[in-house]
Protein backbone atom coordinates (compact mmCIF):
# COMPACT_ATOMS: atom_id res chain seq x y z
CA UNK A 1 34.48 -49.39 94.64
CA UNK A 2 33.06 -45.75 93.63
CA UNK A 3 33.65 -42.75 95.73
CA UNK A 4 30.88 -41.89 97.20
CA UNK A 5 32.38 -39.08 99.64
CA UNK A 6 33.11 -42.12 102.21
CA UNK A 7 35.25 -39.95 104.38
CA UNK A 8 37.88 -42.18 105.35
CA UNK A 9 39.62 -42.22 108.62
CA UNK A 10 40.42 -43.82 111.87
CA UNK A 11 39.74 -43.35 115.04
CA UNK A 12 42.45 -43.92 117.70
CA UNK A 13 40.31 -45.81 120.33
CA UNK A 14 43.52 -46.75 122.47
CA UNK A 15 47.31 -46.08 121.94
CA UNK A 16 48.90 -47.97 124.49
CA UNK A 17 50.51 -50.85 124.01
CA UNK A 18 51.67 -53.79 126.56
CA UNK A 19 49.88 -56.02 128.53
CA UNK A 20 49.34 -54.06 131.51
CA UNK A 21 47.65 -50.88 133.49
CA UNK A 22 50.45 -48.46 133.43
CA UNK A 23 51.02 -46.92 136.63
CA UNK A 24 52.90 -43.70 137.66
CA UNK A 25 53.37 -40.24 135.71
CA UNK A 26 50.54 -39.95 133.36
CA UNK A 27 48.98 -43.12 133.89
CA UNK A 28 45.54 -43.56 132.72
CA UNK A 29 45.51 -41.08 129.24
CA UNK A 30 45.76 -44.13 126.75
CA UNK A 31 44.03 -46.76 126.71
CA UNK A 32 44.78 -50.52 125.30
CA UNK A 33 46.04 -50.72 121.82
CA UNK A 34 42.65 -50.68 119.03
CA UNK A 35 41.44 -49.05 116.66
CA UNK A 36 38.64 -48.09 114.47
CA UNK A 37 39.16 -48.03 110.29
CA UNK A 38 35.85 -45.53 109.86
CA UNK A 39 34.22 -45.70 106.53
CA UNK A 40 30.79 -43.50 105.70
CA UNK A 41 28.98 -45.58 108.88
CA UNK A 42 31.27 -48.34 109.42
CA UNK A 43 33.41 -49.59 111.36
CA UNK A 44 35.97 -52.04 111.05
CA UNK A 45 37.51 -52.57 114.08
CA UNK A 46 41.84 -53.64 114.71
CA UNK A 47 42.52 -54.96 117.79
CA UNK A 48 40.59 -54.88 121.03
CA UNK A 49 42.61 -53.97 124.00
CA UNK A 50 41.83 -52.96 127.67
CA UNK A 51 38.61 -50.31 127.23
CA UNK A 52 37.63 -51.25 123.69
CA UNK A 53 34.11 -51.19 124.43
CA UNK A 54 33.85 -47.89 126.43
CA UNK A 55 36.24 -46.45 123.65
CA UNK A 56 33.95 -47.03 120.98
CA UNK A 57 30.83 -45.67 122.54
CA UNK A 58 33.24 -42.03 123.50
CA UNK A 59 33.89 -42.32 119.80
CA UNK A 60 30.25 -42.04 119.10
CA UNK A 61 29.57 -45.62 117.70
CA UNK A 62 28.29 -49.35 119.39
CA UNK A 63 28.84 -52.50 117.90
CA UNK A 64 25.93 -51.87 115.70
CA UNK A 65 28.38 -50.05 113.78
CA UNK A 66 30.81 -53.03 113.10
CA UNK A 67 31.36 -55.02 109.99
CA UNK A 68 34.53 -57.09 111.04
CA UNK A 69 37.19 -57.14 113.68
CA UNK A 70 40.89 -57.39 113.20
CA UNK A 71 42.97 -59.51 115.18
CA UNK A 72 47.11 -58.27 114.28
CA UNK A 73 48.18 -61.31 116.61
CA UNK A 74 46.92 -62.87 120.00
CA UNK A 75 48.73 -61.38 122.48
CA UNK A 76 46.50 -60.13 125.14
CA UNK A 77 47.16 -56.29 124.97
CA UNK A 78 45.44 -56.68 121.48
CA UNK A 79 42.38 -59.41 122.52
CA UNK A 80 41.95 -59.02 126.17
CA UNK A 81 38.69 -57.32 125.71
CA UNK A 82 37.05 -59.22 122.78
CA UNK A 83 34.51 -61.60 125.20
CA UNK A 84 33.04 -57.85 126.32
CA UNK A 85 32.81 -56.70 122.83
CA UNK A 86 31.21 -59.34 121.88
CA UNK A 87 28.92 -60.23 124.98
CA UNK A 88 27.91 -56.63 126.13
CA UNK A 89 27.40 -56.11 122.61
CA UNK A 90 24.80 -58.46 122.14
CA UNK A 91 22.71 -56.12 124.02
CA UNK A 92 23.17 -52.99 121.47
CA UNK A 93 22.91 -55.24 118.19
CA UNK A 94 19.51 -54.24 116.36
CA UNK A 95 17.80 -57.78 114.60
CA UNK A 96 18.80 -58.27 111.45
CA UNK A 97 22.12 -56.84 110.80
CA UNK A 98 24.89 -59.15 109.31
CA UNK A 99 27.07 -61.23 111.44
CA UNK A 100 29.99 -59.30 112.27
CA UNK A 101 33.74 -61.44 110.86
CA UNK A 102 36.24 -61.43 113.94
CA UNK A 103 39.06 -62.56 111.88
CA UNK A 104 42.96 -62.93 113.08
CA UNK A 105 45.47 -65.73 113.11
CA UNK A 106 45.29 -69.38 113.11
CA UNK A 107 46.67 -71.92 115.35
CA UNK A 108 50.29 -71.08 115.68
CA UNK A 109 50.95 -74.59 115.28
CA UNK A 110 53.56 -75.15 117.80
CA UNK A 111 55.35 -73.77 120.65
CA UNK A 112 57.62 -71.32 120.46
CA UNK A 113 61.48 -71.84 121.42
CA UNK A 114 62.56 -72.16 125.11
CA UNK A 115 64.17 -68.73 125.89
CA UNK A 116 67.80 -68.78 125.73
CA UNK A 117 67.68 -67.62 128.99
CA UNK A 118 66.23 -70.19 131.26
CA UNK A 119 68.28 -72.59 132.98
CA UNK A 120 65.47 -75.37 133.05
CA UNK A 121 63.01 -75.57 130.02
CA UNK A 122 59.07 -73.66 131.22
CA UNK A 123 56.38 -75.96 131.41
CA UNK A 124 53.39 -74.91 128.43
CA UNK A 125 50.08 -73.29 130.22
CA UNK A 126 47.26 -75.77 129.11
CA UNK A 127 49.66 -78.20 127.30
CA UNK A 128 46.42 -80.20 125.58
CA UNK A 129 45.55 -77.22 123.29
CA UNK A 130 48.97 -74.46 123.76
CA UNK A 131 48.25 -72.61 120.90
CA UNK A 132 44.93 -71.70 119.98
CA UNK A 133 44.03 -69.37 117.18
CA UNK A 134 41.20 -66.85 116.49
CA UNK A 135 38.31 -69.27 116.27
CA UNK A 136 39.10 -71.53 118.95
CA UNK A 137 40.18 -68.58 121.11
CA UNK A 138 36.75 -67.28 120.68
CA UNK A 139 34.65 -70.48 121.40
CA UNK A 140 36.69 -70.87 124.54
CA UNK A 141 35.87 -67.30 125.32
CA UNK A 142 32.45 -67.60 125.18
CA UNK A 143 32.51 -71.10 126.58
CA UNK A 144 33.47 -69.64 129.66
CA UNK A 145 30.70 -67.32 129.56
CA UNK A 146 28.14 -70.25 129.39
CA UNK A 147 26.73 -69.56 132.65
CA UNK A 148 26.01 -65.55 131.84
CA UNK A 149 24.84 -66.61 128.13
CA UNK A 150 22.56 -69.36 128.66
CA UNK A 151 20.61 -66.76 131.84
CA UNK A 152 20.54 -64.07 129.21
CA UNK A 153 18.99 -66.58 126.20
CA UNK A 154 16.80 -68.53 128.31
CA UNK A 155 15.56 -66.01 130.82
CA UNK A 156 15.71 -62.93 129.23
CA UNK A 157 15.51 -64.14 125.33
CA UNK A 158 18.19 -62.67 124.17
CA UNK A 159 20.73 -63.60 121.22
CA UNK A 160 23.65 -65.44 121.34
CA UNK A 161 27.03 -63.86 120.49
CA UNK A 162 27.51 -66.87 118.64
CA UNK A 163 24.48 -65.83 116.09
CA UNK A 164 26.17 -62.33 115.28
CA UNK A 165 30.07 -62.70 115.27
CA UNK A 166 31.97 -65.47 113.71
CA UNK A 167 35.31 -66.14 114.35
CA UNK A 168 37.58 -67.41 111.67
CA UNK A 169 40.92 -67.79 111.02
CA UNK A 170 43.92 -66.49 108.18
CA UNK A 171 45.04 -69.18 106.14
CA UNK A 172 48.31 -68.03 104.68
CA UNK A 173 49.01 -68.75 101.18
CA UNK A 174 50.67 -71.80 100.42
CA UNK A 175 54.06 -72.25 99.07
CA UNK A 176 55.52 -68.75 101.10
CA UNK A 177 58.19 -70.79 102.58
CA UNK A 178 55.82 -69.45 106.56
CA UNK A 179 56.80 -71.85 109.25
CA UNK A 180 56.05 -70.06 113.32
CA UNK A 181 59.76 -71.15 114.80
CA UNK A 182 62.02 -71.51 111.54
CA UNK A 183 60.70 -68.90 109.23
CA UNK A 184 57.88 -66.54 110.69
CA UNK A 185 58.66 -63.85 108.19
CA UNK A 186 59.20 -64.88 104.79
CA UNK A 187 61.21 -62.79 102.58
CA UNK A 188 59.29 -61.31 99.53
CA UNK A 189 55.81 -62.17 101.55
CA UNK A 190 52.94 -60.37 99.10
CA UNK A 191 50.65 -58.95 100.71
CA UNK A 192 46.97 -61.24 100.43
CA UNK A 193 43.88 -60.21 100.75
CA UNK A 194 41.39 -61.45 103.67
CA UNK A 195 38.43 -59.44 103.78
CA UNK A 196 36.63 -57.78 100.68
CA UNK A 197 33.02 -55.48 100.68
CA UNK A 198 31.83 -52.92 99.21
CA UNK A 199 33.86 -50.49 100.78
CA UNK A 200 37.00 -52.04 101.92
CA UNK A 201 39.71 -54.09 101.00
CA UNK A 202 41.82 -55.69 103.51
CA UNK A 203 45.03 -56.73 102.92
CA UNK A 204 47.40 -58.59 105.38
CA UNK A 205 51.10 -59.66 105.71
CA UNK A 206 53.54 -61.60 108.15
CA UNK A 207 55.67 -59.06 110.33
CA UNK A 208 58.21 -59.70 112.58
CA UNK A 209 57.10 -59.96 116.36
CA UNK A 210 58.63 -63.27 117.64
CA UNK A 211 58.54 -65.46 119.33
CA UNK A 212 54.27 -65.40 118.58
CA UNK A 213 53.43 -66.52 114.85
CA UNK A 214 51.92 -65.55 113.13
CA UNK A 215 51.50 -61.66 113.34
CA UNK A 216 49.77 -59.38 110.83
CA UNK A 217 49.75 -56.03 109.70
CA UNK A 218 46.82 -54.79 107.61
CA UNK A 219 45.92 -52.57 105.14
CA UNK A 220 42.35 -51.08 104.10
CA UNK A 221 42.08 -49.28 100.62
CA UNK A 222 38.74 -47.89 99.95
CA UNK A 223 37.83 -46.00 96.56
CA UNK A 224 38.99 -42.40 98.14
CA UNK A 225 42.43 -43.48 100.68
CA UNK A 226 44.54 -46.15 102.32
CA UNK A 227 45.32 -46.71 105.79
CA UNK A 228 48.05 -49.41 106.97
CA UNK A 229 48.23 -50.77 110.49
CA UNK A 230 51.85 -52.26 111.69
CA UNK A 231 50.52 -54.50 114.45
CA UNK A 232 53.67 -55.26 116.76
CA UNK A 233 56.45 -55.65 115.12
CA UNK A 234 60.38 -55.46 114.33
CA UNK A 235 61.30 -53.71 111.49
CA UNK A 236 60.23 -55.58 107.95
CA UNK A 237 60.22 -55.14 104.60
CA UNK A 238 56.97 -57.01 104.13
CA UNK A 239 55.41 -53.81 105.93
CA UNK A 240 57.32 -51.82 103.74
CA UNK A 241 55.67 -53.92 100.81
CA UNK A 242 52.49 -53.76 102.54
CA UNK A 243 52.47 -50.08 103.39
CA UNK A 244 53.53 -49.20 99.76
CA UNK A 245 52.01 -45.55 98.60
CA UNK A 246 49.91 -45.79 101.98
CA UNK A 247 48.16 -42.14 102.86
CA UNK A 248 48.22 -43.42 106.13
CA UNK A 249 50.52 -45.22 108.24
CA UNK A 250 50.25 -46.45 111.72
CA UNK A 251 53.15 -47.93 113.71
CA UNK A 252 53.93 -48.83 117.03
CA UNK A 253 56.65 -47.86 118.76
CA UNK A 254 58.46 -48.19 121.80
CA UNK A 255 60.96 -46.15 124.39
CA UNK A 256 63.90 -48.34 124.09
CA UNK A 257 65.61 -45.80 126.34
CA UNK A 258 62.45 -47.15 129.09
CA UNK A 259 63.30 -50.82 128.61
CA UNK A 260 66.96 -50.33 129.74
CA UNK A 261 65.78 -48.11 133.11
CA UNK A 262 63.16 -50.37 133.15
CA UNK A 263 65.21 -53.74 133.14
CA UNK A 264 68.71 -53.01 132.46
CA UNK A 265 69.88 -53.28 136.77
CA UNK A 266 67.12 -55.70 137.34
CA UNK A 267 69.37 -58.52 136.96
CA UNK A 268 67.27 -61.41 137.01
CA UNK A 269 66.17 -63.64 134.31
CA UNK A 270 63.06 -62.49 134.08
CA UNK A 271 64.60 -59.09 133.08
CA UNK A 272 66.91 -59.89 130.60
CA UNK A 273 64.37 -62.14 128.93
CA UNK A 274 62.32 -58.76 128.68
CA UNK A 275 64.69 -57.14 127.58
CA UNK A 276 65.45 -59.46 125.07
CA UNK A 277 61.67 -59.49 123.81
CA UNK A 278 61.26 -55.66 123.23
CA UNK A 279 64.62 -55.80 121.36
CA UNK A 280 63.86 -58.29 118.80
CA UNK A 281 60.38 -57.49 118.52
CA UNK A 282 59.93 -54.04 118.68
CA UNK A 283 60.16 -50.64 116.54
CA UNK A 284 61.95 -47.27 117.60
CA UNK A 285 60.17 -43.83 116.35
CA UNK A 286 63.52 -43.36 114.29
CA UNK A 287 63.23 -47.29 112.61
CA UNK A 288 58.85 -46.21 112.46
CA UNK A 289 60.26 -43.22 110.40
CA UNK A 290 62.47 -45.30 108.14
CA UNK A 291 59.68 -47.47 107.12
CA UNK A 292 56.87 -44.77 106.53
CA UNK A 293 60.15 -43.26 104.12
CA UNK A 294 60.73 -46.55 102.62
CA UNK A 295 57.17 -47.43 102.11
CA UNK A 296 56.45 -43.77 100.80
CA UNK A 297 53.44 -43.46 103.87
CA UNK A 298 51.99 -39.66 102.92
CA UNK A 299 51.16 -39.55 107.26
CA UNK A 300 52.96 -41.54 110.06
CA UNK A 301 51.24 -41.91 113.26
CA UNK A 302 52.72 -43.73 115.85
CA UNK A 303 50.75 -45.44 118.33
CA UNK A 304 50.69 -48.83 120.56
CA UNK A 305 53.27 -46.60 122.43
CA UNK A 306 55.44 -48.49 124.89
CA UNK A 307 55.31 -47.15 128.03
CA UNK A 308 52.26 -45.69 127.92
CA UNK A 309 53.02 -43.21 129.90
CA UNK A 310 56.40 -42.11 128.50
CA UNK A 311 55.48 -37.94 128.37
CA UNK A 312 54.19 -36.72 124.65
CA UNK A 313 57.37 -34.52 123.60
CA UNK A 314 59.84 -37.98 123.60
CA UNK A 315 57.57 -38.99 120.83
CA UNK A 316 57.37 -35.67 119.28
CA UNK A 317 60.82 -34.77 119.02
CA UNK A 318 61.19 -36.96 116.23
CA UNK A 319 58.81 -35.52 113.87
CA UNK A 320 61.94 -33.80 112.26
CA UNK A 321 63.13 -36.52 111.01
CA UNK A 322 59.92 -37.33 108.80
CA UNK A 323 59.17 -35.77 105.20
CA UNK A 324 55.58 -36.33 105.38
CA UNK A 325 52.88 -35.42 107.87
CA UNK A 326 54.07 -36.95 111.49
CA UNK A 327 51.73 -37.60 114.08
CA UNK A 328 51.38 -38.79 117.63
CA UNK A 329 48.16 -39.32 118.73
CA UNK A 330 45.91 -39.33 121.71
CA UNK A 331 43.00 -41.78 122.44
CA UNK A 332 39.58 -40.69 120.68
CA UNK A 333 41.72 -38.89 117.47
CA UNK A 334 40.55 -38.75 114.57
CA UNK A 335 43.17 -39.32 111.56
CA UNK A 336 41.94 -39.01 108.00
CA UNK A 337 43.35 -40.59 105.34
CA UNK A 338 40.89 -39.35 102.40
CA UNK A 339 42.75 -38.42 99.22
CA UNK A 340 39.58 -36.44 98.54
CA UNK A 341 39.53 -34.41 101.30
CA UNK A 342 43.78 -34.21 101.38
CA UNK A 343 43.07 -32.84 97.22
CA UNK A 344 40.68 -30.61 98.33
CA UNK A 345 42.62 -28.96 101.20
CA UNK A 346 45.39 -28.18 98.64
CA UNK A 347 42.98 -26.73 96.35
CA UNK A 348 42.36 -24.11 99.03
């Protein structure tokens, strides 16, 4: 890939994380967890939470603009707005252009374990088909639809979502040991490569974000900078391995000092099984920190903050503790991670 003064960067379309509308003290400033990977024109999209849509147009693109979309994992803080995406964006697609890849995880395969929690064993939602992945996810979506698609085709002759995105799912190399329940992140995972043009690479691996398997984190390397994206996850070394020499790194993070106000004199089981989750699933700015050192990440940004409404300075008074460039951004930031432009501010 030559360098053809791509200007690299991302675009922080929504930082919160969790699948809710946060409510209270500075409710309403982020919006759900996505994010745009920006090369020269195009966009290649991570995630599509709550607002995606209107996100992307304040950023200054449409869907015209997209090459691929992302999926880290299928939790719906990261896909609850992919039907609009894709069916409002129908409308703002010119003829011609390429189909646009939504590409995320596969059928998980099987359910995950019962909570240690409950006293009697939860019955599955939709018990037929429990785990769907990426490309089943998105037929059902747009089965649903049906009714709204078939008006807008045969009435008003326009195109089909289905003619300009196609879902697809990861395969994960063979022989890696994966399994969703008994080994969800395998030690030693390399990284693999899922998406390839002519100005990106993508890159994924398996992080740590039980019980849902599998869960991704990506990286993009273009000919002028590198950008990995954690997805949710624990601490892992195969983001480490992932994020190696990154000039960007975005991780989520959460308040774990929120969770225990949150939950910790709830009492029920509800609670502690929350609490349980954002323990063993979850990243603290000081463990975000430790893996942008370990990796060697020039820039940490954290984002897919949990609460979203925890005030800015508990995020920023870690940015101490980081040797490189430490960030916390808002929605609509822009983040470069251009070697180019990073060689030519030293030169000044």
């Amino acid at each position: 890939m030559a360098s053809t003064n791509l200007n690299p960067r991302v675009v922080t379309l929504g930082t919160a994380g969790g699948p809710r509308w946060w409510t209270g003290e500075n409710a309403g400033k982020r919006a759900g967890i996505s994010t745009a990977v920006v090369v020269g024109e195009s966009v290649y999209l991570v995630d599509a939470g709550t607002g995606v849509g209107n996100q992307l147009m304040k950023a200054g693109f449409t869907p015209a603009n997209l090459r691929g979309i992302f999926l880290t994992h299928l939790h719906s803080d990261h896909t609850i707005d992919l039907a609009s995406l894709a069916i409002f964006g129908m409308f703002t697609l010119p003829a011609g252009k390429a189909p646009i890849s939504i590409i995320g995880p596969g059928d998980r395969g099987a359910l995950p374990p019962v909570s240690p929690r409950a006293v009697t064993a939860p019955q599955p939602v939709f018990a037929q088909n429990p785990t769907p992945g990426t490309a089943s996810m998105f037929e059902h979506l747009m089965q649903a639809y049906a009714t709204d698609l078939n008006d807008r085709v045969i009435d008003a002759l326009r195109p089909s979502p289905l003619d300009h995105f196609i879902a697809s799912d990861i395969v994960i190399p063979a022989g890696t040991g994966y399994h969703p329940n008994e080994n969800p992140t395998p030690k030693g995972f390399a990284p693999f490569e899922i998406y390839r043009d002519e100005l990106v690479t993508v890159t994924a691996t398996l992080v740590k974000h039980p019980p849902i398997a599998p869960a991704f984190a990506f990286r993009f390397d273009t000919a002028e900078g590198s950008v990995a994206i954690s997805g949710d996850t624990a601490p892992c070394q195969n983001l480490v391995a992932l994020a190696k020499d990154t000039d960007l790194l975005l991780h989520e993070a959460i308040d774990f000092d929120w969770v225990q106000r949150a939950y910790g004199s709830v009492g029920t089981l509800e609670a502690q099984a929350s609490m349980d989750h954002h323990r063993a699933s979850h990243t603290s700015p000081e463990q975000a920190i430790e893996i942008a050192h370990q990796a060697g990440a020039s820039t940490l940004a954290l984002h897919h903050l949990v609460p979203g409404t925890t005030p800015l300075q508990v995020w920023e008074a870690h940015a101490a503790k980081f040797s490189g460039n430490y960030l916390v951004p808002n929605d609509l930031d822009t983040i470069s991670f251009s070697r180019v432009n990073s060689e030519m501010a030293a030169v000044r």
